[in-house]
Structure formats: C-alpha cells, structure tokens
Protein backbone atom coordinates (compact mmCIF):
# COMPACT_ATOMS: atom_id res chain seq x y z
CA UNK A 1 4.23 -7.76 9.63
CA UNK A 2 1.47 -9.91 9.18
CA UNK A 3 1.89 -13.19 7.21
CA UNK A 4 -0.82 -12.55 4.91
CA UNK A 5 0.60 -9.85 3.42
CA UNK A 6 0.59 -9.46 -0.42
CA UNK A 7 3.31 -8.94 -3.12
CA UNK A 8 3.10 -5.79 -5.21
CA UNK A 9 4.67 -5.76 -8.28
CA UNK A 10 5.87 -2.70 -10.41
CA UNK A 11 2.49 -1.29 -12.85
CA UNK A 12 4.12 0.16 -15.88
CA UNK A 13 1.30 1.44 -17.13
CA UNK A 14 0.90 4.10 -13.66
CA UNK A 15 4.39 5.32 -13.83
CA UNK A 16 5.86 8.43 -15.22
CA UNK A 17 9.75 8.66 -15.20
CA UNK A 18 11.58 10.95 -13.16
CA UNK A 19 14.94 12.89 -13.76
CA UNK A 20 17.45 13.15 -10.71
CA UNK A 21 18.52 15.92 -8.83
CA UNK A 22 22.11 16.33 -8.44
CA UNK A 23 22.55 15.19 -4.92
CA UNK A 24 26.54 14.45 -4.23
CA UNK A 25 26.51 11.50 -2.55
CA UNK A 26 29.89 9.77 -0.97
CA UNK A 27 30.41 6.03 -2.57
CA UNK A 28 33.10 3.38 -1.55
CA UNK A 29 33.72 0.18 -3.68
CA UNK A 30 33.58 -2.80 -1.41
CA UNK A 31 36.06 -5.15 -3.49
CA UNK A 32 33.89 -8.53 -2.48
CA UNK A 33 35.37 -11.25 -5.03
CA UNK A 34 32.11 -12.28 -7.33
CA UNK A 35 30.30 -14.90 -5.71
CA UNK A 36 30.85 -13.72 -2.47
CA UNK A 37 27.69 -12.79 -0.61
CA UNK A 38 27.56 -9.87 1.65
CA UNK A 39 24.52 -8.73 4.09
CA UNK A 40 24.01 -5.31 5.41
CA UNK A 41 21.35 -3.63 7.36
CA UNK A 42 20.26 -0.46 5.45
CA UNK A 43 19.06 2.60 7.35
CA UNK A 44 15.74 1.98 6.54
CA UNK A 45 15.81 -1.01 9.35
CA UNK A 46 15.43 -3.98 6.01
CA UNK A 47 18.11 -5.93 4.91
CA UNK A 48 20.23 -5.71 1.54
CA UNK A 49 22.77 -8.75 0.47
CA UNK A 50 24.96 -8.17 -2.78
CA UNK A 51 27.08 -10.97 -3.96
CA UNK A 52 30.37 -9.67 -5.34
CA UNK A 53 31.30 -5.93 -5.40
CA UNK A 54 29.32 -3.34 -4.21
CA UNK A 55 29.70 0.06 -2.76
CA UNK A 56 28.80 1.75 0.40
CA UNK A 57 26.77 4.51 0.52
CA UNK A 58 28.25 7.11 3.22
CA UNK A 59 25.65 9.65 5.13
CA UNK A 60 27.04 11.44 7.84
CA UNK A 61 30.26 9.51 7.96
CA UNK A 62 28.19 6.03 8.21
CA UNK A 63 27.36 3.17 5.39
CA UNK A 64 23.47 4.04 5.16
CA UNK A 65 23.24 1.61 2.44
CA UNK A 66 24.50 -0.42 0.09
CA UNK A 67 24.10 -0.39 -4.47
CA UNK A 68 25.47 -3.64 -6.18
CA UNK A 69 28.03 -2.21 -8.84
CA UNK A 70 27.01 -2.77 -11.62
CA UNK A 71 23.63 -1.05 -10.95
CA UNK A 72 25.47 1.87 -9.13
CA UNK A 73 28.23 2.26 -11.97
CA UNK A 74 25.67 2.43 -14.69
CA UNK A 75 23.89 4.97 -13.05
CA UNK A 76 26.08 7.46 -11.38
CA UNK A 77 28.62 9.91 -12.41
CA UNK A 78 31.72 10.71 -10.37
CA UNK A 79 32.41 14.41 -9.01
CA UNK A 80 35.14 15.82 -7.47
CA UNK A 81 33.06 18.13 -5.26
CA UNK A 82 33.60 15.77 -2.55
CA UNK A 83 36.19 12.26 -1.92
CA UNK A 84 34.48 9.73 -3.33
CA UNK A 85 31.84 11.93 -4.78
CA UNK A 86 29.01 10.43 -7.05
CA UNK A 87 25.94 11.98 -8.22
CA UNK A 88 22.67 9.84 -9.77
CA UNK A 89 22.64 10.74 -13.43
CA UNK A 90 19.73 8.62 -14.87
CA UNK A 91 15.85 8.46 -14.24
CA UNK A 92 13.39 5.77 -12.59
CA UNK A 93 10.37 5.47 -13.36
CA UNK A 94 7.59 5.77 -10.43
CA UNK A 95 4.38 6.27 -9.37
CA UNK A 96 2.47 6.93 -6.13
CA UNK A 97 1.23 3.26 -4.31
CA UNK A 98 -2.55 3.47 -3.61
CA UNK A 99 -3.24 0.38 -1.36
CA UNK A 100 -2.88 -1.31 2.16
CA UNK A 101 0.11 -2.04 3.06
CA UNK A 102 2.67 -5.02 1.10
CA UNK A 103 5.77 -6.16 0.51
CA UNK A 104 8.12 -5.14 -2.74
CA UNK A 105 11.17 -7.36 -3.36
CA UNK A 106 14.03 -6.07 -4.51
CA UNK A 107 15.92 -7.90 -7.21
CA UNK A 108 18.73 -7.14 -8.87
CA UNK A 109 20.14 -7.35 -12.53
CA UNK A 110 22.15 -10.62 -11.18
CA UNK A 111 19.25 -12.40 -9.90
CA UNK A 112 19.95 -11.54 -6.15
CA UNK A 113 16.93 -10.82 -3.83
CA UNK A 114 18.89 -7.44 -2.56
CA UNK A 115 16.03 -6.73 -0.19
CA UNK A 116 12.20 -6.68 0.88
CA UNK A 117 10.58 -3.58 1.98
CA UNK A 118 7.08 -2.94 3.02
CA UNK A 119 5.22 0.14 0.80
CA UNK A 120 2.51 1.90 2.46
CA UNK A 121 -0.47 3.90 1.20
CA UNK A 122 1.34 6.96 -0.46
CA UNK A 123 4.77 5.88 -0.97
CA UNK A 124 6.39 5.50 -4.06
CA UNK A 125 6.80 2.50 -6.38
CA UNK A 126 9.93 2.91 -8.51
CA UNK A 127 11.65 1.32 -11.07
CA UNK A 128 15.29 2.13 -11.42
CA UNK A 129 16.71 1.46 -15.37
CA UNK A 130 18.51 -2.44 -14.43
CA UNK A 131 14.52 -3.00 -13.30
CA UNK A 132 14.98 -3.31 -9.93
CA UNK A 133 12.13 -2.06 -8.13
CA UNK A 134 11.99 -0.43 -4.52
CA UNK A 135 10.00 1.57 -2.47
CA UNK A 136 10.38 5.75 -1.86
CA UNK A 137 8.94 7.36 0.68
CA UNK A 138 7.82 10.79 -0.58
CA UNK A 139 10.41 13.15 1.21
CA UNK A 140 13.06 10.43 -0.07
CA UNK A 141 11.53 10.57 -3.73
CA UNK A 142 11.52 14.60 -3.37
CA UNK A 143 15.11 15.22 -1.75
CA UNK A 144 16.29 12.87 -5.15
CA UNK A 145 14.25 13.90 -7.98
CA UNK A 146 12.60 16.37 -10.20
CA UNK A 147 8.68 15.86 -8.83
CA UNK A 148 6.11 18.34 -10.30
C-alpha cells in the first residue's frame, strides 16, 4: 500500500440503492460489555474493531466477520431456516468506483473506525442505512443483492 494513497469518500449523487437478496446467514451475539473494544481480522485480510456487542458472522463454521449490533439488529431479520439464522432485510445504496486504487474507512453509527479497506477500479462503493460506508467487490455485491 503506498503511503500516498487517497481517501474516497461515499458520492451520493452516483449511487442507486439496492434491495437484498435473501441470503441466510448464521449470526452470534458477542456479549462485549459497552466500552469494551474488540479487534478481529475479517476474511477479507483488513481489520474490524467494535466496542461493545457485536456479532459474529459464521461461513463455513468460521467467524468471517464481524457487524456492530446495533447496525446488524437494525438491518436483519431472524429465520428459523437455520440456528442462528439472519437474513439482510434493508437496502444500501451503491455505485460502481471508477478510479486508481484508495482507501475507504469504515465508520460506524458510534463513531468507531470499524475498518479500512482499499477499493479498486470496479468495485463497489456502498452505503449501508446507519451510513457506514464499505467496499463490495462485484461477485460479493451480486451473491447479496438485486443488481440489474
């Protein structure tokens, strides 16, 4: 990563929101008393810390990532297709990053820095509804919501 590399920040006026597929997804509640910080590394190789509560996202019987709680519980709905079962039930808005390559922080509705990605030419800038912004690859952005 190169030292000069710049901050994007979300452009409202290229998105277009996006509905979710229902993916099932398996969610645990990590009961981490509030001011607690916790750091995980996410399957995408970058960092995520939450302070206080947050759950663990299960692929393949491993945490792949992490969603602070009050972002996840405001936009999930619980199944019981599976234990634990949660599904994404609102939209992000999002549109397709035209650029070299930079760095998108994550923040979230608490203030914490939750993580700092890098967004190449072609991925996807998206805005979930607590406005925390992150990056998508396409095949992510595809396998999680309704893209014409």
């Amino acid at each position: 990563m190169s030292a000069q590399m710049t901050q994007v920040t979300f452009d409202e006026t290229l998105a277009q929101s996006y509905l979710p597929l229902r993916v099932v997804k398996q969610a645990v509640l990590v009961p981490v008393p509030d001011g607690v910080e916790t750091i995980i590394k996410a399957e995408w190789g970058e960092l995520q810390k939450f302070v206080g509560p947050w759950y663990a996202i299960y692929v393949d019987g491993n945490v792949a990532y992490g969603s602070a709680k009050q972002e996840f519980d405001e936009s999930h709905g619980t199944t019981d297709e599976m234990e634990n079962g949660y599904f994404k039930n609102t939209p992000i808005d999002a549109y397709q990053y035209r650029g070299p390559d930079a760095r998108v922080t994550t923040v979230l509705s608490d203030g914490t820095i939750e993580t700092e990605n890098t967004i190449s030419d072609g991925d996807w800038l998206a805005k979930w509804p607590h406005g925390e912004v992150g990056v998508l690859k396409e095949d992510n952005l595809r396998k999680r919501y309704q893209v014409g």
